[in-house]
Protein backbone atom coordinates (compact mmCIF):
# COMPACT_ATOMS: atom_id res chain seq x y z
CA UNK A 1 -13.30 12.62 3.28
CA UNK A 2 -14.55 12.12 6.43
CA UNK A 3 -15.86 8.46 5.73
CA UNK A 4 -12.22 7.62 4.28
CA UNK A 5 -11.15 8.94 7.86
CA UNK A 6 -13.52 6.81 9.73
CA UNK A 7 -12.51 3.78 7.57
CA UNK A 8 -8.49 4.39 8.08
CA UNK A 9 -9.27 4.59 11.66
CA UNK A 10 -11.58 1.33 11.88
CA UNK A 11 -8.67 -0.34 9.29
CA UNK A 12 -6.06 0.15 11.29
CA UNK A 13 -7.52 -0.48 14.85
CA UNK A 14 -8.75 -3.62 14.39
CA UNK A 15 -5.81 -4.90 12.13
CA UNK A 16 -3.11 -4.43 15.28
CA UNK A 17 -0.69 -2.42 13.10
CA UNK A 18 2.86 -3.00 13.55
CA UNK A 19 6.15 -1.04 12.81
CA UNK A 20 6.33 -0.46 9.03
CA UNK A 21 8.72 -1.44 6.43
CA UNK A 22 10.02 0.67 3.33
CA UNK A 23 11.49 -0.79 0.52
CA UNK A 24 12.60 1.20 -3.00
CA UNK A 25 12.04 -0.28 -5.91
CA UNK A 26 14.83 0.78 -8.45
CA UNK A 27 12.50 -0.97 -11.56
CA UNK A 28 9.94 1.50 -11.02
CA UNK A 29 12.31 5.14 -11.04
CA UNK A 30 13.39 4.86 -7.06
CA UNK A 31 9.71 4.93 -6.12
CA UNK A 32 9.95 4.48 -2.17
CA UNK A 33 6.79 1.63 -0.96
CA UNK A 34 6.20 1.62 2.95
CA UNK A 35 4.37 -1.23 3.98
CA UNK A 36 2.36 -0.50 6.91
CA UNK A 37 2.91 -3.28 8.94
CA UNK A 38 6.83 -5.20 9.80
CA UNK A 39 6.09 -7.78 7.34
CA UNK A 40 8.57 -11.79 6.74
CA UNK A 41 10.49 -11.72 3.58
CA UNK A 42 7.76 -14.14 1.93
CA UNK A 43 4.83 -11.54 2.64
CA UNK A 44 6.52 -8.49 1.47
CA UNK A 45 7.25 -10.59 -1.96
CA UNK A 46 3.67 -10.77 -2.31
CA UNK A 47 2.17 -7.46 -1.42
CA UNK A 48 5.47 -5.97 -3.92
CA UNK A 49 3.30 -8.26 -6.27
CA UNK A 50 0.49 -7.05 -5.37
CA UNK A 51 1.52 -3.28 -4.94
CA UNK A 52 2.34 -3.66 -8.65
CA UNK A 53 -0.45 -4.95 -9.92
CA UNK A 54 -2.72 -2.28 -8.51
CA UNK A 55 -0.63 0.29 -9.60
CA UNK A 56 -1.18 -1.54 -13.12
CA UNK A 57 -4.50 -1.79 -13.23
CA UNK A 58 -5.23 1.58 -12.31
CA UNK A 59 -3.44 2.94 -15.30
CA UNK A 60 -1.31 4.34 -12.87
CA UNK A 61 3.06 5.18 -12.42
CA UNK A 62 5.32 4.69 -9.11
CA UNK A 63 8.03 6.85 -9.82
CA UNK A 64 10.66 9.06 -8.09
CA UNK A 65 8.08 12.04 -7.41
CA UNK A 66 5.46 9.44 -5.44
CA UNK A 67 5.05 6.95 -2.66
CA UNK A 68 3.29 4.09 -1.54
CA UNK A 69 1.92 3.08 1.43
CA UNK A 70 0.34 0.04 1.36
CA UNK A 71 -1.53 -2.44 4.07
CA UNK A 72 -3.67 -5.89 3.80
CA UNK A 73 -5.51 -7.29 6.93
CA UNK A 74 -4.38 -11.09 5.87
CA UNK A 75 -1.16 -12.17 4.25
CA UNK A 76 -1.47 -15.56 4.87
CA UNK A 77 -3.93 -16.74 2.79
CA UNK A 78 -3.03 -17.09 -0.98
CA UNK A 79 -6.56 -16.64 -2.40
CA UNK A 80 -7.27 -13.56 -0.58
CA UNK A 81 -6.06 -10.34 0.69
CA UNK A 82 -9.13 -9.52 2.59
CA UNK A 83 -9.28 -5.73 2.96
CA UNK A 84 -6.46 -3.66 1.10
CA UNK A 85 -5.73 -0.47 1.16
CA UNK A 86 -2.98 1.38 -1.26
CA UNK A 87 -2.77 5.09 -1.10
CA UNK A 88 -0.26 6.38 -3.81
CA UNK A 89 1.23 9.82 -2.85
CA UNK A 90 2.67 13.02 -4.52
CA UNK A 91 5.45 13.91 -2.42
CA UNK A 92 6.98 17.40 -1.92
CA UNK A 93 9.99 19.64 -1.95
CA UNK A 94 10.35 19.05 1.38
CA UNK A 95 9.70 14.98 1.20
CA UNK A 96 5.92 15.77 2.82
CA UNK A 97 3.16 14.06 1.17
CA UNK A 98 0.82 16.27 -0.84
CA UNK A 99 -1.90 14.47 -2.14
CA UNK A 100 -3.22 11.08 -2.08
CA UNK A 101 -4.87 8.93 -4.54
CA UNK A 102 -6.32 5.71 -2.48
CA UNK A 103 -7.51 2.58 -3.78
CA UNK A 104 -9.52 0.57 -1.04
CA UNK A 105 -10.22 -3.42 -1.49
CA UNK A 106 -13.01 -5.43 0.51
CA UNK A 107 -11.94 -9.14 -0.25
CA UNK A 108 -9.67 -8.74 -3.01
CA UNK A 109 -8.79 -11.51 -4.80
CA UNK A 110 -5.14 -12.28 -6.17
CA UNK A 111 -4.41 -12.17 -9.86
């Protein structure tokens, strides 16, 4: 837990983080994805894509009782998405997050 901690904190201090952006996606039961960074129209399109297809490939579901928050250190490259991190939430009565599944990426490479 503590390494995860260390990691967030290195993540996001070195990738300049920037207001975030929530979008719902009504395909997938109203589940609610923040992105954690203000993102252009063309970026968020591709980390939706890519939101999905980890979601997918861990055999997992986005619906109304979870969240995503999701950031990538580089959007602007189309082979890459350098380090990505996806942490897919169980949210509460009271809207709180309770627990977190997260899926970290070193260099992961776009399907």
């Amino acid at each position: 837990m503590m390494i995860l901690g260390a990691l967030s904190y290195s993540f996001w201090s070195t990738s300049g983080a920037v207001a975030a952006h929530t979008l719902t996606l009504p395909t997938s039961g109203k589940c609610e994805i923040t992105f954690m960074r203000d993102l252009p129209e063309a970026a968020r399109a591709r980390g939706l894509q890519e939101v999905n297809a980890i979601i997918k490939e861990n055999h997992r579901v986005c619906d109304k009782e979870k969240c995503v928050n999701f950031v990538s250190e580089k959007y602007n490259d189309p082979a890459s998405f350098s380090r990505t991190l996806l942490l897919l939430c169980h949210i509460g009565g009271k809207q709180e997050n309770i627990s977190c599944e997260n899926f970290y990426y070193y260099n992961r490479k776009t399907l």
